[in-house]
C-alpha atoms as a PDB file:
ATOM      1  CA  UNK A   1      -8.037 -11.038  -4.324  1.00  0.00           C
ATOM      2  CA  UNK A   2      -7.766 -11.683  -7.860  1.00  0.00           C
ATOM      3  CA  UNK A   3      -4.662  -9.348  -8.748  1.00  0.00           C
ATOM      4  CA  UNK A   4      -5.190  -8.506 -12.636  1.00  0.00           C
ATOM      5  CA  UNK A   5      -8.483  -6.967 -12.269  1.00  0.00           C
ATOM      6  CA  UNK A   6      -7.001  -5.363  -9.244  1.00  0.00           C
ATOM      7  CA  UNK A   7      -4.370  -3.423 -11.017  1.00  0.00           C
ATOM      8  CA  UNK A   8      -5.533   0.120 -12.139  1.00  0.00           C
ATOM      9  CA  UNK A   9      -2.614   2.333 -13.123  1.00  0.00           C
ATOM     10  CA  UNK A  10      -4.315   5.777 -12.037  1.00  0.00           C
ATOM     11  CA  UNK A  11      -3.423   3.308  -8.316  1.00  0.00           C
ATOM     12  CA  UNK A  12       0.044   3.449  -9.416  1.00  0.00           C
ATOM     13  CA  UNK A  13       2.165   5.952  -7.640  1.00  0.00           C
ATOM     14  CA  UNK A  14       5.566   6.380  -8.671  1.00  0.00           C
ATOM     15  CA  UNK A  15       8.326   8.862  -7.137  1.00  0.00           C
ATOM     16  CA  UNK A  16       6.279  10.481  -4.973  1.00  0.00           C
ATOM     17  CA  UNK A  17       7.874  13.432  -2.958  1.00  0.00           C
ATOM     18  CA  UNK A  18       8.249  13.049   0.448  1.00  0.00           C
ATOM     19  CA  UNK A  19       5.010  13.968   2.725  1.00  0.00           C
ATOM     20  CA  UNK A  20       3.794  14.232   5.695  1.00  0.00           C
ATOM     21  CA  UNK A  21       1.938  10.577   6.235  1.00  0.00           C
ATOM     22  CA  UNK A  22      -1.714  11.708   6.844  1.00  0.00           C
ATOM     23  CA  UNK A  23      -1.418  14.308   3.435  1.00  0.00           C
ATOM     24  CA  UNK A  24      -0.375  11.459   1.751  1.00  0.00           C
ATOM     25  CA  UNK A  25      -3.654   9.273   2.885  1.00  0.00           C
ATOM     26  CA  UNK A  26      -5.772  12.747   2.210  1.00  0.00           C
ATOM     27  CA  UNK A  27      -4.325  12.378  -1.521  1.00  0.00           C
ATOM     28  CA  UNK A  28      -5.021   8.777  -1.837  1.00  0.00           C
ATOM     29  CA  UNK A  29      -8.140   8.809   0.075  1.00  0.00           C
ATOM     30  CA  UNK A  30      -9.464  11.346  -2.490  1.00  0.00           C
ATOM     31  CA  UNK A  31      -8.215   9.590  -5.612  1.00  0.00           C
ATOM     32  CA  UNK A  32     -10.255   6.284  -4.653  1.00  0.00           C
ATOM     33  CA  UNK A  33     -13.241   8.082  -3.770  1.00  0.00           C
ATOM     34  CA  UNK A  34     -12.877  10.091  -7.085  1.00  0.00           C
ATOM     35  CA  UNK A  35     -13.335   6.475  -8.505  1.00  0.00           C
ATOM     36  CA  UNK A  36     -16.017   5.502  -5.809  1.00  0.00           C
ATOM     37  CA  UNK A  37     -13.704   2.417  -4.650  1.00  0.00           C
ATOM     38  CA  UNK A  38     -14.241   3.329  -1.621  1.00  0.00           C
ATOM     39  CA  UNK A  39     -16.768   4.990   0.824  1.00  0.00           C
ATOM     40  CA  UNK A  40     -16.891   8.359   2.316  1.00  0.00           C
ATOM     41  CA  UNK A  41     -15.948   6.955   5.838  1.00  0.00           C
ATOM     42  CA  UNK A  42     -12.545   5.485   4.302  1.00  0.00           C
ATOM     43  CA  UNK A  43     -10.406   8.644   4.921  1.00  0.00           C
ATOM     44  CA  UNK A  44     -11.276   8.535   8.708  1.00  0.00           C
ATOM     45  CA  UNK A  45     -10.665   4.791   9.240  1.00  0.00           C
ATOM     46  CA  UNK A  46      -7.637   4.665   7.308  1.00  0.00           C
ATOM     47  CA  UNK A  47      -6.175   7.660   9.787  1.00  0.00           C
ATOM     48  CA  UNK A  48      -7.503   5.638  12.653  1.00  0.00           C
ATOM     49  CA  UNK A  49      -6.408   2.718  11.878  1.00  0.00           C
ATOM     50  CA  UNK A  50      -2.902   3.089  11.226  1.00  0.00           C
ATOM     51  CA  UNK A  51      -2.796   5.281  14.638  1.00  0.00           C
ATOM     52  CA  UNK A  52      -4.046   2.173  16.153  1.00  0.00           C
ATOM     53  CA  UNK A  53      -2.119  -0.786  14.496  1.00  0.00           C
ATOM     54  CA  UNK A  54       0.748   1.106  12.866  1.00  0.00           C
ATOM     55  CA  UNK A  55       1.368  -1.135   9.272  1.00  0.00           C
ATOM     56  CA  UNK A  56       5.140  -0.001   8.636  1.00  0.00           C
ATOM     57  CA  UNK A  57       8.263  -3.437   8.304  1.00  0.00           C
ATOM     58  CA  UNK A  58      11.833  -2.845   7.831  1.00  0.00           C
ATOM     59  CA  UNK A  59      12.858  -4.963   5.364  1.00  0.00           C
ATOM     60  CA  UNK A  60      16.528  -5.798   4.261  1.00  0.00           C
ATOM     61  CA  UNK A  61      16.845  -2.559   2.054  1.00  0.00           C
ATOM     62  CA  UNK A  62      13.867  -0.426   2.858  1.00  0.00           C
ATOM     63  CA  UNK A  63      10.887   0.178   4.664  1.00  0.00           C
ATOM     64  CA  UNK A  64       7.497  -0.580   3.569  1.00  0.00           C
ATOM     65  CA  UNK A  65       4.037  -0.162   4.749  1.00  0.00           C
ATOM     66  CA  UNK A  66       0.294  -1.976   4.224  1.00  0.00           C
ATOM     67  CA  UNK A  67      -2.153   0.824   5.076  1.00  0.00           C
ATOM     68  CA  UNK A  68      -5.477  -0.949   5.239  1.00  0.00           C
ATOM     69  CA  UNK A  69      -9.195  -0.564   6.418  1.00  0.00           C
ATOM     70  CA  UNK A  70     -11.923  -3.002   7.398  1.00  0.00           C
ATOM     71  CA  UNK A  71     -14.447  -4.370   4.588  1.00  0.00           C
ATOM     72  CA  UNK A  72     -17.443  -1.766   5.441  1.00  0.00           C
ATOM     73  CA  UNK A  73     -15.175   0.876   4.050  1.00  0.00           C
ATOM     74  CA  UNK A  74     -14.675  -1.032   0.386  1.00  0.00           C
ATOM     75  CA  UNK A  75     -16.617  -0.655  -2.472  1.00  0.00           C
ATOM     76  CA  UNK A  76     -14.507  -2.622  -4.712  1.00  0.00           C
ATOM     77  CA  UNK A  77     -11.373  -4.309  -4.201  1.00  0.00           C
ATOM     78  CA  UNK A  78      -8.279  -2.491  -5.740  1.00  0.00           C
ATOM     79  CA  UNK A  79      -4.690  -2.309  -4.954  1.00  0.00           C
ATOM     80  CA  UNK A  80      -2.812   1.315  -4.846  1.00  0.00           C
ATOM     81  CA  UNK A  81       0.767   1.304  -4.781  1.00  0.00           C
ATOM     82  CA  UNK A  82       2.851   4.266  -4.221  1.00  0.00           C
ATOM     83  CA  UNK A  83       7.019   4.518  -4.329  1.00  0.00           C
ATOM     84  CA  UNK A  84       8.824   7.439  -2.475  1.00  0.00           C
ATOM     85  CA  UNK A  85      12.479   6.971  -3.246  1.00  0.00           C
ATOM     86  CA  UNK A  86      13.203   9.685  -0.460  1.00  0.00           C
ATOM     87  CA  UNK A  87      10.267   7.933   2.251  1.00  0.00           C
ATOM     88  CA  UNK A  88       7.956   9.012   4.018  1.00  0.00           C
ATOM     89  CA  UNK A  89       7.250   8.619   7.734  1.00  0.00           C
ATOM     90  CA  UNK A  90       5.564   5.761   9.564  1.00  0.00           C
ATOM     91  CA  UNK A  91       5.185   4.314  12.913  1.00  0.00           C
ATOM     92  CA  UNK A  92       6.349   0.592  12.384  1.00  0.00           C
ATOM     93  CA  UNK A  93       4.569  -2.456  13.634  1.00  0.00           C
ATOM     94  CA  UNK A  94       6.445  -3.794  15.654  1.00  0.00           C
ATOM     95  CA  UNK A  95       7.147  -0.975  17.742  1.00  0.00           C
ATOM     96  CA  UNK A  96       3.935   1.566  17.630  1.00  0.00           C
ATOM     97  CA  UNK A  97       5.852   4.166  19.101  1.00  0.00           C
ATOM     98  CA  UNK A  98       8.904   3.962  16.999  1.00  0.00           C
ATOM     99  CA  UNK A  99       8.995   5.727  13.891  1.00  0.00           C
ATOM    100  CA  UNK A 100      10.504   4.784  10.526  1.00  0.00           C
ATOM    101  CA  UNK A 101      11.006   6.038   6.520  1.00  0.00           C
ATOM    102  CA  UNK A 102       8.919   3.544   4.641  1.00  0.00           C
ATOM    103  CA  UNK A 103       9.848   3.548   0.446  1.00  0.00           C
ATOM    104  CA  UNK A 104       6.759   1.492  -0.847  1.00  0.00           C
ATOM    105  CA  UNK A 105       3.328   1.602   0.395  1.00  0.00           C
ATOM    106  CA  UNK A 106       0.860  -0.492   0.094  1.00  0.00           C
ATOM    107  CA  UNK A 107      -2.700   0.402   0.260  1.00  0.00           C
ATOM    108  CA  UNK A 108      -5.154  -2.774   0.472  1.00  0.00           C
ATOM    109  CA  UNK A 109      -9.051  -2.029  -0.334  1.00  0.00           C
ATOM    110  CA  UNK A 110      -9.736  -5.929  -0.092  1.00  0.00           C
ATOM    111  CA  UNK A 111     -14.067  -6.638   0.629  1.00  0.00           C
ATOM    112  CA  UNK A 112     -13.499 -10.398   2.313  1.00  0.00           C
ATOM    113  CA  UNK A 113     -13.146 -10.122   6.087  1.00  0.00           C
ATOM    114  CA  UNK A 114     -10.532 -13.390   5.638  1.00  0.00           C
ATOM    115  CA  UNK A 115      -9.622 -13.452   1.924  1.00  0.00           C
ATOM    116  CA  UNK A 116      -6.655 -10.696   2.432  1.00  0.00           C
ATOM    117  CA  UNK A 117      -4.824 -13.389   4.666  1.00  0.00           C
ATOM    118  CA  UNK A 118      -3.721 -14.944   1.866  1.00  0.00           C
ATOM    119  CA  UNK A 119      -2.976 -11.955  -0.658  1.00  0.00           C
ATOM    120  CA  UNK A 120      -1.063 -10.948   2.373  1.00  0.00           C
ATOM    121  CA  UNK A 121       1.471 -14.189   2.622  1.00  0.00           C
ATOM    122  CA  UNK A 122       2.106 -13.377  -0.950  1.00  0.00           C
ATOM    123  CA  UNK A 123       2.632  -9.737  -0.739  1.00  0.00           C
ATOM    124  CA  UNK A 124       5.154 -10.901   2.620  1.00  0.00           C
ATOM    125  CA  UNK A 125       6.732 -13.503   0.534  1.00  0.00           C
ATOM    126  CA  UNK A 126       7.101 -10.459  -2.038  1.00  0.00           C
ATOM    127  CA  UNK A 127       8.913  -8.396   0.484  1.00  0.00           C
ATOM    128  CA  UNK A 128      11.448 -10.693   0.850  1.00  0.00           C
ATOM    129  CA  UNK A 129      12.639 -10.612  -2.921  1.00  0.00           C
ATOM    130  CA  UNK A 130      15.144  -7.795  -2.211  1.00  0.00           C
ATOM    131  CA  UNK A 131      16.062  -7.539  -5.859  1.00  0.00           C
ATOM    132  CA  UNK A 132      12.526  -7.573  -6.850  1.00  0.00           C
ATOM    133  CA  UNK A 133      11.495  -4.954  -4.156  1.00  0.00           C
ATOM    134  CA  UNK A 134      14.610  -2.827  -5.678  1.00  0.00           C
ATOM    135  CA  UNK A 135      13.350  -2.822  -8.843  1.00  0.00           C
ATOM    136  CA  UNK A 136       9.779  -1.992  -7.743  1.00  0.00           C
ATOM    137  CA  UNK A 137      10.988   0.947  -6.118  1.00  0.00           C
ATOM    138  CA  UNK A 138      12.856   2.244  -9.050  1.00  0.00           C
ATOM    139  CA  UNK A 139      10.428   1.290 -11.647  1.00  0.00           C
ATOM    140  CA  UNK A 140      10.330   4.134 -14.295  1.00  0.00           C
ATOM    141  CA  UNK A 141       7.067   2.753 -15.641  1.00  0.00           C
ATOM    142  CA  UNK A 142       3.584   1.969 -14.306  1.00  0.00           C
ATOM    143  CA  UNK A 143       3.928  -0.983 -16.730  1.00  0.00           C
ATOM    144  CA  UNK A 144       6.862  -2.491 -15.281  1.00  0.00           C
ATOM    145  CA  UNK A 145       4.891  -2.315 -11.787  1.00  0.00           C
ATOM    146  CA  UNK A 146       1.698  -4.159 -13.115  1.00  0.00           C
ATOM    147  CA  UNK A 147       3.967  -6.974 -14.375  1.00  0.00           C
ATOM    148  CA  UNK A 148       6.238  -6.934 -11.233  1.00  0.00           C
ATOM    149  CA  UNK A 149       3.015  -7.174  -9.454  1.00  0.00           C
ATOM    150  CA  UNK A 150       1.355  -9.671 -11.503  1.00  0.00           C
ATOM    151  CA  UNK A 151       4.550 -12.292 -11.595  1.00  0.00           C
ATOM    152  CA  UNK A 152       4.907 -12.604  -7.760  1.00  0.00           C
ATOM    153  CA  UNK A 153       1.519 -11.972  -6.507  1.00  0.00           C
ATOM    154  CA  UNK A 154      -0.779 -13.972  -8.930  1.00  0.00           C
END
């Protein structure tokens, strides 16, 4: 995933009020098939997959999340990122029936069955930048995301 052409800031989500988890995927599912990024069976598979493999980390300050779908539901690759100071509500990874506030979510439309392994090593490698994952989530600017973005996961 090539990151600059990536970054769109109508993907850019800051502050968002808490929400329920799925209204939040309705919202987003809607705004990237507004844009035709992705195809009309994206909504579904994004609710079904996150049942199934719940995406949600603690990390040393906050929670985070990497909502994703497979490839057949891409039309182009993009990365949405959306901050909720307050959190919203996820089930976490490691334990699917646990649930957990998650501050920053990522949502990966990536069209390479394999190529996402690496974006994801930098985007985990990201994560554990505490000071830069604080100032992600209290970025005033959709600016100062794209060039958070851009330095750490070129």
């Amino acid at each position: 995933m090539s990151l600059p052409s990536k970054l769109d800031p109508d993907l850019i989500i800051l502050n968002q009020a808490p929400q329920n988890r799925n209204t939040l995927f309705c919202s987003i599912s809607k705004l990237l098939l507004s844009k035709n990024y992705v195809k009309p069976s994206y909504p579904e598979a994004l609710t079904a997959r996150e049942e199934d493999h719940p995406t949600a980390m603690q990390l040393e300050k906050m929670g985070v999340a990497i909502p994703h779908v497979d490839v057949q539901h891409i039309q182009e690759e993009k990365l949405v990122v959306v901050t909720c100071p307050e959190g919203i509500v996820f089930n976490q990874a490691e334990e699917p029936d646990s649930t957990m506030k998650v501050h920053i979510i990522f949502f990966l439309l990536l069209k390479e069955k394999d190529a996402h392994l690496n974006f994801l090593m930098k985007l985990i490698s990201f994560f554990q930048q505490s000071s830069e994952m604080d100032q992600l989530l209290s970025a005033k600017s959709k600016d100062d995301v794209m060039a958070l973005l851009a330095k750490h996961l070129y």
